[in-house]
N, C-alpha and C. Protein backbone atom coordinates (compact mmCIF):
# COMPACT_ATOMS: atom_id res chain seq x y z
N UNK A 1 26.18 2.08 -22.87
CA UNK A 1 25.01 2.91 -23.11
C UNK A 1 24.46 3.41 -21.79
N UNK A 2 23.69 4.98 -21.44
CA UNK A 2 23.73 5.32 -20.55
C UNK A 2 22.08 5.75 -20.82
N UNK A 3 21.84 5.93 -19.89
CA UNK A 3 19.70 6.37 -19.45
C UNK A 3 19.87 7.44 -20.58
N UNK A 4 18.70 7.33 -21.12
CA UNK A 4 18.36 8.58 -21.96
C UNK A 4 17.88 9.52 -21.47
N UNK A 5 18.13 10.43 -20.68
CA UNK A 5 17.33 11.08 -20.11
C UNK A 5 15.48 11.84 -20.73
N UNK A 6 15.73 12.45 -22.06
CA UNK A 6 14.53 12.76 -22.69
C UNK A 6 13.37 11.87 -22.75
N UNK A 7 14.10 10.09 -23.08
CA UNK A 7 12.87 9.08 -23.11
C UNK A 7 12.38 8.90 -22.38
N UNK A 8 13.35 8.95 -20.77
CA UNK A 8 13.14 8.66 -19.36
C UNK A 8 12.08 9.56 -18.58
N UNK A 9 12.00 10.98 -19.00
CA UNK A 9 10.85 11.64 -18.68
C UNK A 9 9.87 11.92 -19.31
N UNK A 10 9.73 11.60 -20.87
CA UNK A 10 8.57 11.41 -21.50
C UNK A 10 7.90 9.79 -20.72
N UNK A 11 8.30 9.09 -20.54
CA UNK A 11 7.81 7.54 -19.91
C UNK A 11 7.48 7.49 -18.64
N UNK A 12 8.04 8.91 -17.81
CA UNK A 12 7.26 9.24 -16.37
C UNK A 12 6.17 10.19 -16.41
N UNK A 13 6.24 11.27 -17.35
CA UNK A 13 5.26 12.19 -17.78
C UNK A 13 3.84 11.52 -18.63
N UNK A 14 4.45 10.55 -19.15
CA UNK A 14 3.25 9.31 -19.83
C UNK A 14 2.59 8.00 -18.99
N UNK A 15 3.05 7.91 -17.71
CA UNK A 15 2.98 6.90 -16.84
C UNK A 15 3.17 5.55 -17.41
N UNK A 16 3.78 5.61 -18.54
CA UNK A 16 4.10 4.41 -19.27
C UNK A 16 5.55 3.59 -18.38
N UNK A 17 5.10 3.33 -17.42
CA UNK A 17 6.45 2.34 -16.36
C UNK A 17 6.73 0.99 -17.21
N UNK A 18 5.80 0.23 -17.99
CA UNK A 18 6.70 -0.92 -18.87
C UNK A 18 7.66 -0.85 -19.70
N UNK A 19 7.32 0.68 -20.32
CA UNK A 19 8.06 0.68 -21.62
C UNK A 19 9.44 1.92 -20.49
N UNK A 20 9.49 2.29 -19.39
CA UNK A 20 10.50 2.83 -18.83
C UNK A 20 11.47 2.23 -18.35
N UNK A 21 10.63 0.93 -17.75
CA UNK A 21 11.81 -0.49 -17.07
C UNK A 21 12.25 -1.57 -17.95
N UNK A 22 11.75 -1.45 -19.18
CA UNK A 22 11.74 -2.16 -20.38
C UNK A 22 12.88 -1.77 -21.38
N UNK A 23 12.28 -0.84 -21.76
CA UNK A 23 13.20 -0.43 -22.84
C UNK A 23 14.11 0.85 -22.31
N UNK A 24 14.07 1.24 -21.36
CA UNK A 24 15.29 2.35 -20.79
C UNK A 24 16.24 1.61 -20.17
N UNK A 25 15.66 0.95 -18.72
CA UNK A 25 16.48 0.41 -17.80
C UNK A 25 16.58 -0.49 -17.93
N UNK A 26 16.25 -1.58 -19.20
CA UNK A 26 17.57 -2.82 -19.48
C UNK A 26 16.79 -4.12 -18.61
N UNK A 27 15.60 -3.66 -17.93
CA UNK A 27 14.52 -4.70 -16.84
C UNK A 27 14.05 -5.89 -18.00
N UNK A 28 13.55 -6.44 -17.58
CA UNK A 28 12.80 -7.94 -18.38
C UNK A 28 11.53 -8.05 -18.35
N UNK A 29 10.45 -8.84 -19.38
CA UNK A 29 8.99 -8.40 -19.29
C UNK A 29 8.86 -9.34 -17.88
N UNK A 30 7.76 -9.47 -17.61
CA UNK A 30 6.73 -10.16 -17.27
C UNK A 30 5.22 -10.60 -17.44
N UNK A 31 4.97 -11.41 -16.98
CA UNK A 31 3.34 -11.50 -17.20
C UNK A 31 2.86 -10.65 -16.26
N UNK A 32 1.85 -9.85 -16.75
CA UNK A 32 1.21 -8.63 -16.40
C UNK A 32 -0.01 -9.13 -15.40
N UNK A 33 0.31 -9.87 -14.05
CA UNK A 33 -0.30 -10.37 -13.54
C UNK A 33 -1.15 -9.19 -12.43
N UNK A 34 -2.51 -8.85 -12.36
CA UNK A 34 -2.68 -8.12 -11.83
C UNK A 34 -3.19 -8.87 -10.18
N UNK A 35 -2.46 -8.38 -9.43
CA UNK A 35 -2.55 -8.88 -7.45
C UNK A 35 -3.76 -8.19 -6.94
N UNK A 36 -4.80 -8.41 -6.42
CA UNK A 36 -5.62 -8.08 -5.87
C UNK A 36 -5.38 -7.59 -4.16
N UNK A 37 -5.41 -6.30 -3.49
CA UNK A 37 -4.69 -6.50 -2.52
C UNK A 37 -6.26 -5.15 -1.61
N UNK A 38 -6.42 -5.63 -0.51
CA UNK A 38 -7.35 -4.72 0.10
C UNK A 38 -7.13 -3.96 1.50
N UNK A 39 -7.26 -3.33 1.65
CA UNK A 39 -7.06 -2.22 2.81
C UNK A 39 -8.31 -1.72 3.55
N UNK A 40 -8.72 -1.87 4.62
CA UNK A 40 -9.87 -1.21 5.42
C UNK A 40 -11.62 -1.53 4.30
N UNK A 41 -11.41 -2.89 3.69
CA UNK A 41 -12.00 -2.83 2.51
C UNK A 41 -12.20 -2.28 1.26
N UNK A 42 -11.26 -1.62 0.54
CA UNK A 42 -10.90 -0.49 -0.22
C UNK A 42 -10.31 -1.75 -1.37
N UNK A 43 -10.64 -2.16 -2.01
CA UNK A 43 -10.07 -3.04 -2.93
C UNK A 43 -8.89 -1.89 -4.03
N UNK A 44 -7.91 -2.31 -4.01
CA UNK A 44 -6.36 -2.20 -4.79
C UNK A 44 -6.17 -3.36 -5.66
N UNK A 45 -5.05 -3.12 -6.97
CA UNK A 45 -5.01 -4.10 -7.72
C UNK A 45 -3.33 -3.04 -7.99
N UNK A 46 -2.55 -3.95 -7.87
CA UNK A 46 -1.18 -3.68 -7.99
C UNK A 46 -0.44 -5.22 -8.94
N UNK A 47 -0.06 -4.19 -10.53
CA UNK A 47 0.38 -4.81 -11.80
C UNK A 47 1.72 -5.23 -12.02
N UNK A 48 1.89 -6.61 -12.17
CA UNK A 48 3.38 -6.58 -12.69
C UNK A 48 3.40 -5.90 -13.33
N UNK A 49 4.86 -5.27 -13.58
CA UNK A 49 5.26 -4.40 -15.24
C UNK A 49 6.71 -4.93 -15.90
N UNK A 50 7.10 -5.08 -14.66
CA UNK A 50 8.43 -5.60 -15.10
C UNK A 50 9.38 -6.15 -13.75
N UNK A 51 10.47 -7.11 -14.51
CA UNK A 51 11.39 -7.71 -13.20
C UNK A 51 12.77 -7.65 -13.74
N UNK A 52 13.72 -8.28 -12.95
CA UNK A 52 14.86 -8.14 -13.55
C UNK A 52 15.47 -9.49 -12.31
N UNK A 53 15.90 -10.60 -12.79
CA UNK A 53 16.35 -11.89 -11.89
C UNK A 53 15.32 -11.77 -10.40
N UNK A 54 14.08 -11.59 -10.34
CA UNK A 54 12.94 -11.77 -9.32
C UNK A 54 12.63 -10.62 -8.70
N UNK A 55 13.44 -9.37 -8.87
CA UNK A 55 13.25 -7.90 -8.28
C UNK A 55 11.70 -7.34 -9.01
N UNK A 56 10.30 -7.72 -8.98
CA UNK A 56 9.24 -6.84 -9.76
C UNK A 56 9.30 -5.48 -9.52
N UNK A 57 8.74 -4.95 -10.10
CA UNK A 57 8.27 -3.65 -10.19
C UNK A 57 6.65 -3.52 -9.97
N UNK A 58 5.82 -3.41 -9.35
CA UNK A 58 4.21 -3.00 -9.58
C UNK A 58 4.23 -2.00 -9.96
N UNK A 59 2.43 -1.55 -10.24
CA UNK A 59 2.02 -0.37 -10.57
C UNK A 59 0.57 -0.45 -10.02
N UNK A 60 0.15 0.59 -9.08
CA UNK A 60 -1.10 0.18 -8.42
C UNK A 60 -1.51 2.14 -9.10
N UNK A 61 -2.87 1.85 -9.60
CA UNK A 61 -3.45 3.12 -10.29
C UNK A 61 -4.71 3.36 -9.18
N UNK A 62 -4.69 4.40 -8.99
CA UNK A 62 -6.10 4.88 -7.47
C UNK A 62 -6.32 5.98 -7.95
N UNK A 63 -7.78 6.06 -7.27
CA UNK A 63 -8.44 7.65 -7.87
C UNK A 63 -7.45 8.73 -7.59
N UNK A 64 -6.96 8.58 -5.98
CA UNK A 64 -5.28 9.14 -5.60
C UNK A 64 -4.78 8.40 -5.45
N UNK A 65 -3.64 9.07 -4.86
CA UNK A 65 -2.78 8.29 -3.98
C UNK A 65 -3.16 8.09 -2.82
N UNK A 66 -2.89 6.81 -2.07
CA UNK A 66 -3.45 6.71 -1.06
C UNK A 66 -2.74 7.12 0.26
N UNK A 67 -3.27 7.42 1.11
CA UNK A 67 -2.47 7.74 2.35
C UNK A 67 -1.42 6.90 3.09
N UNK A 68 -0.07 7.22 3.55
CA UNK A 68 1.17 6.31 4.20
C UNK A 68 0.06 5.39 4.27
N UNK A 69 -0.23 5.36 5.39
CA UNK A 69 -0.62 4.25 5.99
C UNK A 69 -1.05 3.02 5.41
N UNK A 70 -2.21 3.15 4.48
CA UNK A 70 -2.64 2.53 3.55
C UNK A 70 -1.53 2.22 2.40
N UNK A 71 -0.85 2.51 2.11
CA UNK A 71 0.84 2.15 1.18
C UNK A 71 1.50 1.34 1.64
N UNK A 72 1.50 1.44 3.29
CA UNK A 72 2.20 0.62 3.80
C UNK A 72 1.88 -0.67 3.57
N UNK A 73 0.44 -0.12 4.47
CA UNK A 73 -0.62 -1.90 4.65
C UNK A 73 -0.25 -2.52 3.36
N UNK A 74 -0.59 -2.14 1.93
CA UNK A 74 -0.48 -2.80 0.58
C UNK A 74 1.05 -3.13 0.26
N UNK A 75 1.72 -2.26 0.34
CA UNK A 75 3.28 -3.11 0.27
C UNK A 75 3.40 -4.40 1.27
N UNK A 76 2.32 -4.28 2.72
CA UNK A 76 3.32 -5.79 3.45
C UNK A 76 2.32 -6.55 2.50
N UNK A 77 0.86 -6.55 2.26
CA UNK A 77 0.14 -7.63 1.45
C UNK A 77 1.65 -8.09 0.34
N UNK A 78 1.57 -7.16 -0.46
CA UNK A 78 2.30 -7.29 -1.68
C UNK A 78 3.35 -8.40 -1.30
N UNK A 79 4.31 -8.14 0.00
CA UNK A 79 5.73 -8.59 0.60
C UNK A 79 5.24 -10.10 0.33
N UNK A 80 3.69 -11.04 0.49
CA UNK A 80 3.40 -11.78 0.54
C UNK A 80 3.60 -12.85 -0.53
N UNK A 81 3.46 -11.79 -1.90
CA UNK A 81 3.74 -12.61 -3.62
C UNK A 81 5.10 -12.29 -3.62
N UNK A 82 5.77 -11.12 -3.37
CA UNK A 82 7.34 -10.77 -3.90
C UNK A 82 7.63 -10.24 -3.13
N UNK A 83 9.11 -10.99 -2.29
CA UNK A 83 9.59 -10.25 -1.33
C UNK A 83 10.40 -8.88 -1.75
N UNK A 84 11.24 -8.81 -3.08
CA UNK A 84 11.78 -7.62 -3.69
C UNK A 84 11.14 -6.96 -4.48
N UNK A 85 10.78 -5.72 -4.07
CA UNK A 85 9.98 -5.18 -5.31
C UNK A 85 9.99 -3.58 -5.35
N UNK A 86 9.37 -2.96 -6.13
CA UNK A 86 9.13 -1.88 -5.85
C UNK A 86 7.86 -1.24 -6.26
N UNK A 87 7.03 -0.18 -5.46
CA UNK A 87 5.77 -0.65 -5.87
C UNK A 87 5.60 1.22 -6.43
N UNK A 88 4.86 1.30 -7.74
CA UNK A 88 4.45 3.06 -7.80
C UNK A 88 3.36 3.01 -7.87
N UNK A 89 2.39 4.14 -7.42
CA UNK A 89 1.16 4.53 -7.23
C UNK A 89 1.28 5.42 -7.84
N UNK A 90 -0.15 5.69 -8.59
CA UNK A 90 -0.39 7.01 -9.84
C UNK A 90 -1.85 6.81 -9.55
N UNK A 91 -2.00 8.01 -9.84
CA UNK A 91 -3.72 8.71 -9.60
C UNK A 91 -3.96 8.46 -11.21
N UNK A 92 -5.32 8.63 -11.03
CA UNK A 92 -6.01 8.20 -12.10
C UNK A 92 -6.22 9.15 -13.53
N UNK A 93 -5.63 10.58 -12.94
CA UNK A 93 -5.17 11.49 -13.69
C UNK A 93 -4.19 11.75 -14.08
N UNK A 94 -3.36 11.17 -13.92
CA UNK A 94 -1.93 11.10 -13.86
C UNK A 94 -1.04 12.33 -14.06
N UNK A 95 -1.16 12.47 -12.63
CA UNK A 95 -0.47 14.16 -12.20
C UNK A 95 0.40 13.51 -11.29
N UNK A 96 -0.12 12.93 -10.62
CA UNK A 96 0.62 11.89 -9.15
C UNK A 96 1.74 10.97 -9.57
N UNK A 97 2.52 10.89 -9.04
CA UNK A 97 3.24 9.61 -8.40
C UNK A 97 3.74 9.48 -7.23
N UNK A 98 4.18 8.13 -6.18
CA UNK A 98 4.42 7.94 -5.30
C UNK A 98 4.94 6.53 -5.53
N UNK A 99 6.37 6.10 -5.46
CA UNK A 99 7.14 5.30 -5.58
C UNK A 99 8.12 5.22 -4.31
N UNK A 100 7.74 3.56 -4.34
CA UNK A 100 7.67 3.12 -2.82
C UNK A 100 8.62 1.99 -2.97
N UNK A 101 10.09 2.18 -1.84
CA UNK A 101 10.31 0.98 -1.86
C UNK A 101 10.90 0.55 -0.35
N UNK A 102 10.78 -0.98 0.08
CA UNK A 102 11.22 -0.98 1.74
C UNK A 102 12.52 -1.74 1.59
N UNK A 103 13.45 -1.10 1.94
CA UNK A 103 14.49 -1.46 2.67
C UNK A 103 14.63 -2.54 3.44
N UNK A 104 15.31 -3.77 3.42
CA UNK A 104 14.81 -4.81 4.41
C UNK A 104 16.71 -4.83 5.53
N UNK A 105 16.27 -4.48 6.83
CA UNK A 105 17.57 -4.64 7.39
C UNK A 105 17.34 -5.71 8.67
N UNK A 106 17.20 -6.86 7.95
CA UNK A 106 17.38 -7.65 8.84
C UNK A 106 15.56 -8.17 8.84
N UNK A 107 14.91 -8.20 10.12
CA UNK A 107 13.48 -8.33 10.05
C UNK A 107 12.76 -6.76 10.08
N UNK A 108 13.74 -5.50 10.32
CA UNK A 108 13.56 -4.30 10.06
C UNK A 108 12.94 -3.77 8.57
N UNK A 109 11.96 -2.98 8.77
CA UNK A 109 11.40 -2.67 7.33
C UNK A 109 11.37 -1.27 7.24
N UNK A 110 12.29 -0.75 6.61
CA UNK A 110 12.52 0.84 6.18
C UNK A 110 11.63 1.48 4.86
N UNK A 111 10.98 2.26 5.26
CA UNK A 111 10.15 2.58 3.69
C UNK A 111 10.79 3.54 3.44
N UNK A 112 11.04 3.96 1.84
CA UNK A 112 11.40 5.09 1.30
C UNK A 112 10.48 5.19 0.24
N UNK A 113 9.88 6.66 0.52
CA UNK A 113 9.19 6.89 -1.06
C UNK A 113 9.60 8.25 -1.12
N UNK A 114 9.59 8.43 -2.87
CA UNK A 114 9.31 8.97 -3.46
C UNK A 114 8.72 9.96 -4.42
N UNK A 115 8.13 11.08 -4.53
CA UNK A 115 6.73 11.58 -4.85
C UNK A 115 7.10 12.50 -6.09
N UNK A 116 6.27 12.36 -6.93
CA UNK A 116 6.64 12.84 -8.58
C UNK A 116 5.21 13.64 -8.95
N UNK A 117 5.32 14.73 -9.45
CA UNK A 117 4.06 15.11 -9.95
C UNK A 117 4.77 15.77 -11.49
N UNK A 118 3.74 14.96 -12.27
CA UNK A 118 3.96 15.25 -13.73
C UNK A 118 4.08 16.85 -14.29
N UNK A 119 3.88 17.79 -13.46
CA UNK A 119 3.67 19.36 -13.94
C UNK A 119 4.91 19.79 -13.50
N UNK A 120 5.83 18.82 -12.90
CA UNK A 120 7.16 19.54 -12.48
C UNK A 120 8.04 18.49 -13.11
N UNK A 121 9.46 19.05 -12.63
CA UNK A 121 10.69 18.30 -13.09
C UNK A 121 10.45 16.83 -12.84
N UNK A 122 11.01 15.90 -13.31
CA UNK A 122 10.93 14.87 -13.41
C UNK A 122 13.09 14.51 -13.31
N UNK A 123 13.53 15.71 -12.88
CA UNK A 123 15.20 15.07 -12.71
C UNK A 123 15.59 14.67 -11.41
N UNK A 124 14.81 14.91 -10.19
CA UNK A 124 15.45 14.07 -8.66
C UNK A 124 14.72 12.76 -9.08
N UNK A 125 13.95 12.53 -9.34
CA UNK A 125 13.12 11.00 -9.99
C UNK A 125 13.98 10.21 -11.11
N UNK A 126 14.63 10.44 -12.03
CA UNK A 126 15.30 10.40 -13.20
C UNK A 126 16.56 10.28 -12.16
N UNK A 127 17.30 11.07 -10.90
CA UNK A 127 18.45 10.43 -10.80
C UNK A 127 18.59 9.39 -9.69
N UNK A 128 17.37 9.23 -9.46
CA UNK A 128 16.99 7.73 -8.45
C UNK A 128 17.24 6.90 -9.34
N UNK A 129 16.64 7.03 -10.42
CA UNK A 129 16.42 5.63 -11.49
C UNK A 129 17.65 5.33 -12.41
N UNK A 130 18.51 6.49 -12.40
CA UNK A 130 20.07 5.64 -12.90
C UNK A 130 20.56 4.69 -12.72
N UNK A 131 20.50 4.87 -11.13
CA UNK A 131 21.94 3.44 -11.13
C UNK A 131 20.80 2.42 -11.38
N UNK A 132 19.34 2.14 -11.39
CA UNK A 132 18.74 1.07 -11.76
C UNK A 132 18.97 0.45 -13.57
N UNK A 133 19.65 0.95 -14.33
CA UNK A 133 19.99 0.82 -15.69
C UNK A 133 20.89 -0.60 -15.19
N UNK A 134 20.36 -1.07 -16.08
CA UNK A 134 21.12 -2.13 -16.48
C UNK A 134 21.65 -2.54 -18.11
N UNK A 135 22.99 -2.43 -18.17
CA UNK A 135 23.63 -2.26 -19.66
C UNK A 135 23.78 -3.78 -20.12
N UNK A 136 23.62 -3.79 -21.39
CA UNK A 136 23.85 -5.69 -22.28
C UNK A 136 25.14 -6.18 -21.23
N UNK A 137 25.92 -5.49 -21.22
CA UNK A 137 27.29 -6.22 -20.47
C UNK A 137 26.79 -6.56 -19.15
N UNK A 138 26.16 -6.37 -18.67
CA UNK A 138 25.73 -6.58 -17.10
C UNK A 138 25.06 -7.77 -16.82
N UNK A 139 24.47 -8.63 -18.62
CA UNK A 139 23.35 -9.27 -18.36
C UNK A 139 23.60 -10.20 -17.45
N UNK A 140 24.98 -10.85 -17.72
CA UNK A 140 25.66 -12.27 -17.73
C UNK A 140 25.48 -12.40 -16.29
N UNK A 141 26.00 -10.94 -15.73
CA UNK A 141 25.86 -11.05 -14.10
C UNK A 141 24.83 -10.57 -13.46
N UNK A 142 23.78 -9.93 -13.79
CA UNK A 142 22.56 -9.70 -13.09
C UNK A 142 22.12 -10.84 -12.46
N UNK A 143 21.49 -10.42 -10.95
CA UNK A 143 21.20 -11.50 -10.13
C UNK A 143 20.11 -10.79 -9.34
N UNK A 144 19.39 -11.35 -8.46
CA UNK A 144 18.06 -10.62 -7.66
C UNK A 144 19.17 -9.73 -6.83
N UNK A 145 20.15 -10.03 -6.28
CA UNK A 145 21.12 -9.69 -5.27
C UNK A 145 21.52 -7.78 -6.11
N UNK A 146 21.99 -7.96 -7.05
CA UNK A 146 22.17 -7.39 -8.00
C UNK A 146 21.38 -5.83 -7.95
N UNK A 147 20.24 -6.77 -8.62
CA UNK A 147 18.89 -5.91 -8.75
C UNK A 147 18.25 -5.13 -7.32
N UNK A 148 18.53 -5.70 -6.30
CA UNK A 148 18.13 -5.41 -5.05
C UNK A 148 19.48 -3.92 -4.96
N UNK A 149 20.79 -4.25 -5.16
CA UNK A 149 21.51 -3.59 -4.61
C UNK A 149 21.60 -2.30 -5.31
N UNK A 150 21.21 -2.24 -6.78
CA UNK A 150 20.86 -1.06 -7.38
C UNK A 150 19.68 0.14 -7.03
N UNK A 151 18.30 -1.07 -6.47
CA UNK A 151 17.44 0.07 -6.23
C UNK A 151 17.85 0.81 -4.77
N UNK A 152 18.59 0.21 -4.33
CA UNK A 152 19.20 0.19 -2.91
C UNK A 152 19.75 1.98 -3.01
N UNK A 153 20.96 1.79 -4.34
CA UNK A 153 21.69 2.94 -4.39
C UNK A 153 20.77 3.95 -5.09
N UNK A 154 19.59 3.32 -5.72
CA UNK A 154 18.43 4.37 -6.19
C UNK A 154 18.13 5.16 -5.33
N UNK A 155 17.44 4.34 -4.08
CA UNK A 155 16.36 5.41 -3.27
C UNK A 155 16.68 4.97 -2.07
N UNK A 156 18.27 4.95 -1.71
CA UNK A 156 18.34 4.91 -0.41
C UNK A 156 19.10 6.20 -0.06
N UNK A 157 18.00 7.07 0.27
CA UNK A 157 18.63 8.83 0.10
C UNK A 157 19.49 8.55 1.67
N UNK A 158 20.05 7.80 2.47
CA UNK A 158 21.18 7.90 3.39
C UNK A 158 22.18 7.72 2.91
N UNK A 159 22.26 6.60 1.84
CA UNK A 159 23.76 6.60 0.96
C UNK A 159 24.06 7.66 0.41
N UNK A 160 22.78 8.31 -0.66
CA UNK A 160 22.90 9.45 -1.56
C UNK A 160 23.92 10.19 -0.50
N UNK A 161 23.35 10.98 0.26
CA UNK A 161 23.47 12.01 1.17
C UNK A 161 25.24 11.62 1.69
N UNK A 162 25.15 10.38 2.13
CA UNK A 162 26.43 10.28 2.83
C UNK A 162 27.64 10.18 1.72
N UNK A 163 27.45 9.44 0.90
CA UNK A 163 28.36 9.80 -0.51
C UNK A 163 28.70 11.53 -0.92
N UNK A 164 27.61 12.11 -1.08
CA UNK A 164 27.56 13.32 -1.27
C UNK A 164 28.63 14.01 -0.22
N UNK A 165 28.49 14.32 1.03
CA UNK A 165 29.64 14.63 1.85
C UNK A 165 30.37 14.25 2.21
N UNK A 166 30.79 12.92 1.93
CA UNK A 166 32.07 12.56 1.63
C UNK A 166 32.53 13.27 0.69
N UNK A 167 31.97 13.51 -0.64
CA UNK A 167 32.95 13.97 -1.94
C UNK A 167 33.04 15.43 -1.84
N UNK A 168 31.84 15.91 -0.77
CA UNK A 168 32.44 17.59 -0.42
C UNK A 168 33.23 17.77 0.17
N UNK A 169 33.43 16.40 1.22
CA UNK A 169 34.78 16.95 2.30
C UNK A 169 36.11 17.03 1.61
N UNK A 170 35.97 15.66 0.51
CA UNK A 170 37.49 15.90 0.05
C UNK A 170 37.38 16.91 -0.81
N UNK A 171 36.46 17.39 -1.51
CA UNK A 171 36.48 18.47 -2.26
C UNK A 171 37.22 20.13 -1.68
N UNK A 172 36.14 20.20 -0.71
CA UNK A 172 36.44 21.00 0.51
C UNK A 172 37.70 21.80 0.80
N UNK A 173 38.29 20.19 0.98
CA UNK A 173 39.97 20.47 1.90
C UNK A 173 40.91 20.47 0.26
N UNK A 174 40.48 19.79 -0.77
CA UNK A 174 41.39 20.51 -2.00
C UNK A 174 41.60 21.67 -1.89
N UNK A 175 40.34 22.50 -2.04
CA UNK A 175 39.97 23.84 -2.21
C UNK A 175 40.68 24.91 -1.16
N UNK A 176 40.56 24.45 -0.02
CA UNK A 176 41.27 24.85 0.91
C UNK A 176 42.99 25.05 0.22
N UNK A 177 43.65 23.92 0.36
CA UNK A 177 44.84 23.88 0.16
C UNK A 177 45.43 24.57 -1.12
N UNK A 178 44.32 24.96 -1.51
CA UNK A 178 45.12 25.76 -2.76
C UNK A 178 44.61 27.17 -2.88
N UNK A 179 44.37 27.73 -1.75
CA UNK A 179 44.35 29.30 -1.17
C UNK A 179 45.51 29.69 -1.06
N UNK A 180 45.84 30.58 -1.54
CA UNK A 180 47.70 31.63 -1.21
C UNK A 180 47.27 32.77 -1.15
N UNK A 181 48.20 33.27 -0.67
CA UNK A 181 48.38 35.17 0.46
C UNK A 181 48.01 35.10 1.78
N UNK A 182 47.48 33.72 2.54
CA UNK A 182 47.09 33.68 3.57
C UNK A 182 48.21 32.51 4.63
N UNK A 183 48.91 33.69 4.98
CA UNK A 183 50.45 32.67 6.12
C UNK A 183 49.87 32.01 7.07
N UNK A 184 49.20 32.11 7.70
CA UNK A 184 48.40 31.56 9.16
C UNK A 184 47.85 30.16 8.72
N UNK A 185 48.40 28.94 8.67
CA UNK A 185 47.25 27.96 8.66
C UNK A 185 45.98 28.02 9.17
N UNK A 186 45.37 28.27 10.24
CA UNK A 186 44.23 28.45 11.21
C UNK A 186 43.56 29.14 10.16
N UNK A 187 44.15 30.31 9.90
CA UNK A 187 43.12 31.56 9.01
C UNK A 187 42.87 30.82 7.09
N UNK A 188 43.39 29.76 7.08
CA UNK A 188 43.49 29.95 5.59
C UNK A 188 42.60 28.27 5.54
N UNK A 189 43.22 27.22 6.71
CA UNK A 189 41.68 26.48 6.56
C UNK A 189 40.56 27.02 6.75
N UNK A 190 39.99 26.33 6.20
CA UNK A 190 38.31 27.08 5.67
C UNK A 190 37.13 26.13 7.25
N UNK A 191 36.88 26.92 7.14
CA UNK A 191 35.95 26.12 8.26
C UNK A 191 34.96 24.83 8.40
């Protein structure tokens, strides 16, 4: 079974993230523990919604979104309850999103986010969240390791990117090689 795509953007267009990591992507409940987390005195409250073998998911709701900086500060609080996670921010109108996750390479902390606004497409968001599906056959072997390495191939747009030209290069030089009327190798590879 594969992402639905239609349910998948009615459940981002609805800011409904339990019933998206729940019942789309194959994730596990949790107790809906809400974390109290503060910034420059600015009190935040960032929600379990869901996990999958210790990977959570939050959901922190703000009048906006808050500025990098302040995302940051609240993801290292957060790093404090769950070292794997991924955290989304939605405005209180829910036009916003900003889905945040850090990369850990080593004691190195890479942030990648994300930014979704409900009045537009919802498909570069939708193809982050594929490889996060997890199918019944997978259950046996799902592991935090697992779960980590999926959101990894989610929103680690250096893999995206570098996968991607890899499959143009070989694409590329197919395409090339099956040009005729042109005798000159030099002139008939493609540049």
């Amino acid at each position: 079974m594969k992402l639905n795509r239609t349910r998948t953007q009615k459940y981002l267009k609805n800011f409904d993230f339990e019933s998206l990591f729940i019942e789309e992507l194959g994730w596990d409940t949790i107790d809906r523990i809400a974390l109290p987390l503060e910034v420059d005195e600015d009190i935040f409250e960032a929600i379990a919604i869901a996990q999958k073998r210790g990977f959570t998911v939050y959901y922190c709701s703000t009048t906006e979104i808050p500025e990098r900086k302040v995302r940051l500060a609240l993801d290292r609080q957060l790093s404090d309850y769950s070292k794997s996670h991924l955290l989304i921010f939605g405005d209180e109108a829910q036009t916003s999103q900003v889905w945040m996750w850090v990369e850990q390479e080593g004691k190195k902390r890479k942030p990648i986010f994300h930014s979704y606004n409900a009045n537009k497409s919802a498909e570069p968001l939708i193809q982050k969240l594929e490889p996060l599906f997890f199918s019944i056959d997978e259950e046996d072997d799902a592991t935090l390791v697992k779960a980590v390495e999926k959101v990894s191939q989610g929103f680690n747009i250096e893999q995206v990117t570098k996968q991607f030209f890899q499959d143009f290069e070989g694409l590329h030089k197919d395409f090339c090689l099956e040009i005729d009327g042109i005798e000159n190798e030099g002139d008939r590879r493609c540049p």
